[in-house]
PDB file of N, CA and C in Angstrom:
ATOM      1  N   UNK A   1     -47.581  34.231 196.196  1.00  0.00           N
ATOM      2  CA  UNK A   1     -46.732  33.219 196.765  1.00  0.00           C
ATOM      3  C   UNK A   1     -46.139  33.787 198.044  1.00  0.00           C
ATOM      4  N   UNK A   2     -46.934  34.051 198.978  1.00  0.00           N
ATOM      5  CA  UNK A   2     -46.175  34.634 200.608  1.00  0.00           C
ATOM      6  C   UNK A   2     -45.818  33.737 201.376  1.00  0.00           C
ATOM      7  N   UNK A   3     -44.912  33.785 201.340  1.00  0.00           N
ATOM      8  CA  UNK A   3     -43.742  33.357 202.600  1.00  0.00           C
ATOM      9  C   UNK A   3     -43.311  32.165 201.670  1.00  0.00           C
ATOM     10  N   UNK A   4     -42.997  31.553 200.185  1.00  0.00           N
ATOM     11  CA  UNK A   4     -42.618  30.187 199.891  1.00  0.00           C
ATOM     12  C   UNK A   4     -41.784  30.255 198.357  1.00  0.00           C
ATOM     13  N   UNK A   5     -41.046  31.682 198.203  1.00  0.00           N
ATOM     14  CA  UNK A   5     -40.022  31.562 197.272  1.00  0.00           C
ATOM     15  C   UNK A   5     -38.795  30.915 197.705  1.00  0.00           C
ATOM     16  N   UNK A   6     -38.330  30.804 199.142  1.00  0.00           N
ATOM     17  CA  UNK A   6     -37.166  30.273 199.366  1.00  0.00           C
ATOM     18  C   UNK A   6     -37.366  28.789 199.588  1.00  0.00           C
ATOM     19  N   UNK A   7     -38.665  28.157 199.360  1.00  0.00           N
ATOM     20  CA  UNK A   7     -38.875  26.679 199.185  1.00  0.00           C
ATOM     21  C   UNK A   7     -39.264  26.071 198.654  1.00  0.00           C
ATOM     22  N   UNK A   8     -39.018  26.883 196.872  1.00  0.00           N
ATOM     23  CA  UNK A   8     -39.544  26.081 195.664  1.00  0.00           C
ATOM     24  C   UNK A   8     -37.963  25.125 195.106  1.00  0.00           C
ATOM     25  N   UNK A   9     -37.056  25.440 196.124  1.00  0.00           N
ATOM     26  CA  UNK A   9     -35.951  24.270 195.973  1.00  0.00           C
ATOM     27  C   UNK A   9     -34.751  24.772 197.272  1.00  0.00           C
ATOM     28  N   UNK A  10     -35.229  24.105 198.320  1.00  0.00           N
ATOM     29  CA  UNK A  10     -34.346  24.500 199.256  1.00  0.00           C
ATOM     30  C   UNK A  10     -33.343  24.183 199.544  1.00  0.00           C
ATOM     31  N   UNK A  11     -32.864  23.227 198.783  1.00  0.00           N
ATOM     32  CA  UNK A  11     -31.068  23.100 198.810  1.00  0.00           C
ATOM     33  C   UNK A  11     -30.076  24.009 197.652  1.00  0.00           C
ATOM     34  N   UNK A  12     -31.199  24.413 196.567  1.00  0.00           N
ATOM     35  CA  UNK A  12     -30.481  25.358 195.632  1.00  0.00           C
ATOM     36  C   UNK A  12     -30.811  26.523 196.119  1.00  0.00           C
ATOM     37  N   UNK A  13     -31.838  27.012 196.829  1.00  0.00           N
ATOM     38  CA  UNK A  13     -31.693  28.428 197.637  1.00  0.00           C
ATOM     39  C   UNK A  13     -30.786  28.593 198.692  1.00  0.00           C
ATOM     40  N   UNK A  14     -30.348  27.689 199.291  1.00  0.00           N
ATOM     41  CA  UNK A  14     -29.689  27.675 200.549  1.00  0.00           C
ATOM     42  C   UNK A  14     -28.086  28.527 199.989  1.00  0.00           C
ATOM     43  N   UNK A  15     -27.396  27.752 198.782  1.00  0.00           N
ATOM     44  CA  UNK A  15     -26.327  28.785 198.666  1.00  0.00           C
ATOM     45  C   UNK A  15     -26.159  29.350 197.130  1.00  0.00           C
ATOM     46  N   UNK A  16     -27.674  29.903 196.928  1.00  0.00           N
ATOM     47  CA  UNK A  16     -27.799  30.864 195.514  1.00  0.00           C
ATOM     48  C   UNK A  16     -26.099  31.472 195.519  1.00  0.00           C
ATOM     49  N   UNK A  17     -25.983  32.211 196.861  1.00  0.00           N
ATOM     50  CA  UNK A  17     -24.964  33.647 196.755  1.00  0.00           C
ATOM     51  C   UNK A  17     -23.947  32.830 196.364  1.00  0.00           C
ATOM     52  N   UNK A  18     -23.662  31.912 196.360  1.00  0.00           N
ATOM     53  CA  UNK A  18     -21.961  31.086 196.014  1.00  0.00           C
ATOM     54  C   UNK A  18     -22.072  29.976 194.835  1.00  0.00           C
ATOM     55  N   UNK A  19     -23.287  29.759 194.287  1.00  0.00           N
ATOM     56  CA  UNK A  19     -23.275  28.260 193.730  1.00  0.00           C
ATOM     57  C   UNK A  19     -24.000  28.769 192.038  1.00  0.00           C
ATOM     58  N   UNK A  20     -23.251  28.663 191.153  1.00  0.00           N
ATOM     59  CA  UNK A  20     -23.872  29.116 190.093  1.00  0.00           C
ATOM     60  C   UNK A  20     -24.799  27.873 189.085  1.00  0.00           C
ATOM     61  N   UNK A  21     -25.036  26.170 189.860  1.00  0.00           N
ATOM     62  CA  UNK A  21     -26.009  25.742 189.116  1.00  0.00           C
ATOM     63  C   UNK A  21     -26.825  25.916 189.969  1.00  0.00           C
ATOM     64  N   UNK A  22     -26.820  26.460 191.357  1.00  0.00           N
ATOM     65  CA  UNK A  22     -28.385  26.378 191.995  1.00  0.00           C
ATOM     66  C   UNK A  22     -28.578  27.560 191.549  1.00  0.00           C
ATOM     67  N   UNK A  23     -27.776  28.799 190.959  1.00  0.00           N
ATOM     68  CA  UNK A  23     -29.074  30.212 190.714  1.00  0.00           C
ATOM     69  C   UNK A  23     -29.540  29.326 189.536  1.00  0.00           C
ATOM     70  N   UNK A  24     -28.803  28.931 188.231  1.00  0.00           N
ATOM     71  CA  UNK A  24     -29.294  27.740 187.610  1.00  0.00           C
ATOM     72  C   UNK A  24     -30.901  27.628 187.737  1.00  0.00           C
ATOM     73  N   UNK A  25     -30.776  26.874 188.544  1.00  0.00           N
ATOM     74  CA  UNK A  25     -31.658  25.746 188.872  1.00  0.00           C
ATOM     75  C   UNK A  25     -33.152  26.707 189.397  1.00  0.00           C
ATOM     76  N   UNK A  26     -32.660  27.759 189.795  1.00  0.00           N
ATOM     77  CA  UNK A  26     -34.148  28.816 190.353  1.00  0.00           C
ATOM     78  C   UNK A  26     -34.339  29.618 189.258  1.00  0.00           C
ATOM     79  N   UNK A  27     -33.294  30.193 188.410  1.00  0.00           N
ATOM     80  CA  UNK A  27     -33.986  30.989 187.290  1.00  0.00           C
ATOM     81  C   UNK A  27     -35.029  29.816 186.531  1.00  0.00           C
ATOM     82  N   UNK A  28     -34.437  28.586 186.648  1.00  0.00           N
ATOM     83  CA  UNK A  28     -35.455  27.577 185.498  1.00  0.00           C
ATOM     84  C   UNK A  28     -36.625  27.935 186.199  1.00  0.00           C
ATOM     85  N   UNK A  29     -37.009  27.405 187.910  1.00  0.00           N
ATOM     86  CA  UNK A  29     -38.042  27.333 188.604  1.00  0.00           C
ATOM     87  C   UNK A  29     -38.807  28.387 188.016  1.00  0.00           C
ATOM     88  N   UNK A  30     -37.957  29.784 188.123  1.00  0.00           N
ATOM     89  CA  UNK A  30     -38.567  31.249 187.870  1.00  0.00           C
ATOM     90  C   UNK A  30     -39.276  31.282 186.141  1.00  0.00           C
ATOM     91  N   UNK A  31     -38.516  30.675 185.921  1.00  0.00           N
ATOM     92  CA  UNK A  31     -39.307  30.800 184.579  1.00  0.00           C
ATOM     93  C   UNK A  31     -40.137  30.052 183.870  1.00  0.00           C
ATOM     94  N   UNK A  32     -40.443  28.644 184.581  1.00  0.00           N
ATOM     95  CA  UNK A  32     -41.617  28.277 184.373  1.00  0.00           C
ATOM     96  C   UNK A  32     -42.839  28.999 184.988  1.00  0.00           C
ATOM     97  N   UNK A  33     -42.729  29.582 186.224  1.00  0.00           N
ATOM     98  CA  UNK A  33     -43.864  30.768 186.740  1.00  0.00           C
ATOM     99  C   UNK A  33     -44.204  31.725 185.959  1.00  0.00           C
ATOM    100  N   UNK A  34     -43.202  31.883 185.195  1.00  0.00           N
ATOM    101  CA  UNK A  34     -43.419  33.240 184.073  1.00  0.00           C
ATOM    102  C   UNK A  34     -44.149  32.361 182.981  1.00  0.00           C
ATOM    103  N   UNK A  35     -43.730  31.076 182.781  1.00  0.00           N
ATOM    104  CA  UNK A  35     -44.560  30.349 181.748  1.00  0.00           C
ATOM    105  C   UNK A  35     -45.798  30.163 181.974  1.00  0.00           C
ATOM    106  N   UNK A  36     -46.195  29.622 183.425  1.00  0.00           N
ATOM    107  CA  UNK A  36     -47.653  29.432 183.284  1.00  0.00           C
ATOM    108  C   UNK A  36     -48.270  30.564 183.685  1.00  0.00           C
ATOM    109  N   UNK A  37     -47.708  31.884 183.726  1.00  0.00           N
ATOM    110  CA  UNK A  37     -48.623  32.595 183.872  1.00  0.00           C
ATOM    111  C   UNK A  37     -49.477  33.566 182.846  1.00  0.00           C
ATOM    112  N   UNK A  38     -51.234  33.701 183.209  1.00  0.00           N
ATOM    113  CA  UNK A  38     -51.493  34.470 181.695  1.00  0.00           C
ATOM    114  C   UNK A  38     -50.964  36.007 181.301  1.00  0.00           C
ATOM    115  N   UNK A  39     -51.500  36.285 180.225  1.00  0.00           N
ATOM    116  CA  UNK A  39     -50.688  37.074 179.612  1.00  0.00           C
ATOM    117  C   UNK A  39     -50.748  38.485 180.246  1.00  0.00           C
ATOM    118  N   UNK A  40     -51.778  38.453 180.778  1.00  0.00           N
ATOM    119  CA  UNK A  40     -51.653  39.595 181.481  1.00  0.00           C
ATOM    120  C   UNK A  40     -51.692  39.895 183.395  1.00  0.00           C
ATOM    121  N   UNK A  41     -51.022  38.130 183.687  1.00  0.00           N
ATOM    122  CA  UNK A  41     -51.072  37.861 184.978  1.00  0.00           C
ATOM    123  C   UNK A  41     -49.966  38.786 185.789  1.00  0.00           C
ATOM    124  N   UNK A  42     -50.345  38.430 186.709  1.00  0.00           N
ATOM    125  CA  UNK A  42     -49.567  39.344 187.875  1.00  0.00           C
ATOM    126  C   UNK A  42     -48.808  37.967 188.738  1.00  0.00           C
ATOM    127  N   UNK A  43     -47.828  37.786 189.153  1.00  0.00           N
ATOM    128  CA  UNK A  43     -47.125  36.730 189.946  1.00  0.00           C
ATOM    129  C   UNK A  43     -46.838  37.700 191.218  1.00  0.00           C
ATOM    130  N   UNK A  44     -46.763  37.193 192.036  1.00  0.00           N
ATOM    131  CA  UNK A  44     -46.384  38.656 193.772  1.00  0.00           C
ATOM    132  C   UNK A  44     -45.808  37.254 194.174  1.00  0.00           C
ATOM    133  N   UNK A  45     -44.660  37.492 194.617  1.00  0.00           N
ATOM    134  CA  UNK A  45     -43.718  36.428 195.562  1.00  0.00           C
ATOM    135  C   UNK A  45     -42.924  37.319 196.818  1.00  0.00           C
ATOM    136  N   UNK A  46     -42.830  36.713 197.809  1.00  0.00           N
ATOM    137  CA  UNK A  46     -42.686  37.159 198.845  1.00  0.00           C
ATOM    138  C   UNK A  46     -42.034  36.004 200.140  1.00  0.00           C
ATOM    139  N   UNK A  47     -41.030  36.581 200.380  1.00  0.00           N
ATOM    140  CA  UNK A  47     -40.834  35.379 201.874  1.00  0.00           C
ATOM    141  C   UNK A  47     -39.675  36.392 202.781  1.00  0.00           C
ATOM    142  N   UNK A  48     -39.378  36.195 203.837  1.00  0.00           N
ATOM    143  CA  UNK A  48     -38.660  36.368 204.990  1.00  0.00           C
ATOM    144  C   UNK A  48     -37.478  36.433 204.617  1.00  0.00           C
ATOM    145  N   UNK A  49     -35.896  37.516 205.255  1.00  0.00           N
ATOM    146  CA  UNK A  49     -35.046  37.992 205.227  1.00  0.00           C
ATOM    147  C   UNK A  49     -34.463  36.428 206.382  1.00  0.00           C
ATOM    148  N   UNK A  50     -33.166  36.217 205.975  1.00  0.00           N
ATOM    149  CA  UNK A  50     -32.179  34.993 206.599  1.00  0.00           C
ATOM    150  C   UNK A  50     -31.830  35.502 208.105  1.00  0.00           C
ATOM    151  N   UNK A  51     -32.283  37.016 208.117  1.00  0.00           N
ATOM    152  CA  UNK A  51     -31.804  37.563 209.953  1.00  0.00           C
ATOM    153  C   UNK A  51     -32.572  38.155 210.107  1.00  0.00           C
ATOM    154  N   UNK A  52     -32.563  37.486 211.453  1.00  0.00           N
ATOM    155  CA  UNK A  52     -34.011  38.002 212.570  1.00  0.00           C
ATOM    156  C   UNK A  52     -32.775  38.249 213.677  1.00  0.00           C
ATOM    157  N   UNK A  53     -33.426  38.902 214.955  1.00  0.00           N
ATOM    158  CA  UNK A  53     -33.031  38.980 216.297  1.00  0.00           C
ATOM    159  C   UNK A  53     -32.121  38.171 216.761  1.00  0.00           C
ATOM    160  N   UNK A  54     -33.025  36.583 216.326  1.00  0.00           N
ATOM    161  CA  UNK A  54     -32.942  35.505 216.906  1.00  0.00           C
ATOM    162  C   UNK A  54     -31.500  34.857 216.111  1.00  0.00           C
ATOM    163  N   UNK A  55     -31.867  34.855 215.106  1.00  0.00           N
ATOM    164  CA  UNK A  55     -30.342  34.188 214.377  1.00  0.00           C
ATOM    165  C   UNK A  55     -29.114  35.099 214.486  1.00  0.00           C
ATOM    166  N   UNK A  56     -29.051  36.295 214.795  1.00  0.00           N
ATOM    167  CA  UNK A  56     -28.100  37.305 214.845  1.00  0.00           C
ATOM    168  C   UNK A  56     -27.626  36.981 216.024  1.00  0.00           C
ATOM    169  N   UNK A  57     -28.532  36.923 217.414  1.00  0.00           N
ATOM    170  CA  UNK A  57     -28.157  36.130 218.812  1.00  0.00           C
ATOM    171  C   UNK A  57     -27.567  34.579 218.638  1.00  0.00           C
ATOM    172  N   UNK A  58     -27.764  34.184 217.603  1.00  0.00           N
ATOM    173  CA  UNK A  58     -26.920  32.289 217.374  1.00  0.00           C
ATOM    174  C   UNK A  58     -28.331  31.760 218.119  1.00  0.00           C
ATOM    175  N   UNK A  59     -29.657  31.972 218.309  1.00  0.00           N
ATOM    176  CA  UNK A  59     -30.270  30.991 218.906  1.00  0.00           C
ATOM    177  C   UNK A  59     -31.632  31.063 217.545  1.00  0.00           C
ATOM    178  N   UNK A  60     -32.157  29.872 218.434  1.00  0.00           N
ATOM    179  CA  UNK A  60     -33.539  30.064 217.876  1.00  0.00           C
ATOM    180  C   UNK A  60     -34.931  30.942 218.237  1.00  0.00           C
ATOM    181  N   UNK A  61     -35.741  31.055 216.800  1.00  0.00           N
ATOM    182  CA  UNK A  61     -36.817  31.726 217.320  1.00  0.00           C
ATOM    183  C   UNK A  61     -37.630  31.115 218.283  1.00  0.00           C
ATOM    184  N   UNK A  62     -37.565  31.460 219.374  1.00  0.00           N
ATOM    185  CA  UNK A  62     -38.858  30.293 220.275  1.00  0.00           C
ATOM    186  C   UNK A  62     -40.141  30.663 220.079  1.00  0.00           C
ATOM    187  N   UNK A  63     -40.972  31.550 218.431  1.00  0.00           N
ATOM    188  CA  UNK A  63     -42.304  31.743 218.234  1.00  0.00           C
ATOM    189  C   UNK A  63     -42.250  30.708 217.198  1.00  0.00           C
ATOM    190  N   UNK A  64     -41.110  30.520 216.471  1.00  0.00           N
ATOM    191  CA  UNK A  64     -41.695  29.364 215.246  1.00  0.00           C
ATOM    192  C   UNK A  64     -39.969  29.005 214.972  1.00  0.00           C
ATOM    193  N   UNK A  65     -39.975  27.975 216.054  1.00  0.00           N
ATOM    194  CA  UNK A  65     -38.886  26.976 216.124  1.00  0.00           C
ATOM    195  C   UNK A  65     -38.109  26.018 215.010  1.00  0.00           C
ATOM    196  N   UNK A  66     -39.159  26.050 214.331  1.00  0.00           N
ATOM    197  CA  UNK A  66     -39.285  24.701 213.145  1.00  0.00           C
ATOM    198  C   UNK A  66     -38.446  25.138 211.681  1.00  0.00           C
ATOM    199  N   UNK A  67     -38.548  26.948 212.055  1.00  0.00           N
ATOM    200  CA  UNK A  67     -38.048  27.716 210.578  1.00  0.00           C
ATOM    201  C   UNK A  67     -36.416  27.769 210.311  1.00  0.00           C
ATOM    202  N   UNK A  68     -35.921  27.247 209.196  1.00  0.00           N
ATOM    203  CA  UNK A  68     -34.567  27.018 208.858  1.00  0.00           C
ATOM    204  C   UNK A  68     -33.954  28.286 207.974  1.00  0.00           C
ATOM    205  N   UNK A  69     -34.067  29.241 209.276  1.00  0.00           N
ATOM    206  CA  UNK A  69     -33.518  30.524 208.262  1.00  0.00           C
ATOM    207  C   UNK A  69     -32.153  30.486 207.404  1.00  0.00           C
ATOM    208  N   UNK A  70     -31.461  29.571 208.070  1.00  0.00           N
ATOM    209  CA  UNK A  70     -30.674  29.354 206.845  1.00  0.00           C
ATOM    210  C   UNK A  70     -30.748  29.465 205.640  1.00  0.00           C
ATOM    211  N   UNK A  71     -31.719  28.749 204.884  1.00  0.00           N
ATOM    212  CA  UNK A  71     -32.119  28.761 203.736  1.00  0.00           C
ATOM    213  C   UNK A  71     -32.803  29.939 203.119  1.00  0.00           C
ATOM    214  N   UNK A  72     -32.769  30.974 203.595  1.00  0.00           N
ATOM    215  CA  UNK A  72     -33.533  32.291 203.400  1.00  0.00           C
ATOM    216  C   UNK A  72     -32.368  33.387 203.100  1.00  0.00           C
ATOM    217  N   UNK A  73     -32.818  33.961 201.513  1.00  0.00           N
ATOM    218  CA  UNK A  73     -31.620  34.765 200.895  1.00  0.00           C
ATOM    219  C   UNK A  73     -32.484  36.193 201.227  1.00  0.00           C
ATOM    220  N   UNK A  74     -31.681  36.946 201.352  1.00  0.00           N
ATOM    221  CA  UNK A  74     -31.900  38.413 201.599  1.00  0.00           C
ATOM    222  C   UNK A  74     -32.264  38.827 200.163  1.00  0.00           C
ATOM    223  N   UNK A  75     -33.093  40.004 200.348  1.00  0.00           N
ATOM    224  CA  UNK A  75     -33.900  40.078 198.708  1.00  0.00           C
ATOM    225  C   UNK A  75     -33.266  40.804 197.952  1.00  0.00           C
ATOM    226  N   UNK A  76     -31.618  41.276 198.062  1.00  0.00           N
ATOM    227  CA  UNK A  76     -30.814  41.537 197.343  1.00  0.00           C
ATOM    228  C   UNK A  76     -30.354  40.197 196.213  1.00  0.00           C
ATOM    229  N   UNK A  77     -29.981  39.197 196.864  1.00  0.00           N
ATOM    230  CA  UNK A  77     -29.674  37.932 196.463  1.00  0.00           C
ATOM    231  C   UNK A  77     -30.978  37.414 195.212  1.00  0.00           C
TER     232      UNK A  77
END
C-alpha cells in the first residue's frame, strides 16, 4: 500500500493526534487489513511525512500541487 495509508479515511486521518473516534475509526480500517489478510501474508503500508520544505515555508509544492499534506500524520502518530 505505497503512498495511500493516510487515504483509507481522510477526514479521520486528518486529526488522528487529537480525535479519539477517528483513531477509532482507523484501528477498525486497520483491522479489517489484518482480516483479509492470509495467514501467512505480509501487508507493507507506506505514505509521506505532513512536512516537506514546502509546507514548513507556508507554500505549496509546485512538483505536485494537488497534495493535501495536511492530512498526512508523521509515522510516530
Amino acid at each position: 500500500m505505497h503512498s495511500s495509508i493516510n487515504h483509507l479515511d481522510e477526514l479521520a486521518c486528518k486529526d488522528l493526534h487529537r480525535n479519539n473516534k477517528s483513531r477509532v475509526n482507523y484501528m477498525n480500517l486497520v483491522r479489517k487489513l489484518y482480516d483479509i489478510t492470509n495467514n501467512n501474508g505480509i501487508v507493507l503500508i507506506s505514505d509521506c511525512t505532513r512536512y516537506t520544505i514546502w509546507s514548513l515555508l507556508g507554500l505549496k509544492n509546485p512538483l505536485s500541487p494537488s497534495i493535501n499534506y495536511e492530512i498526512h500524520q508523521s509515522p510516530k502518530t
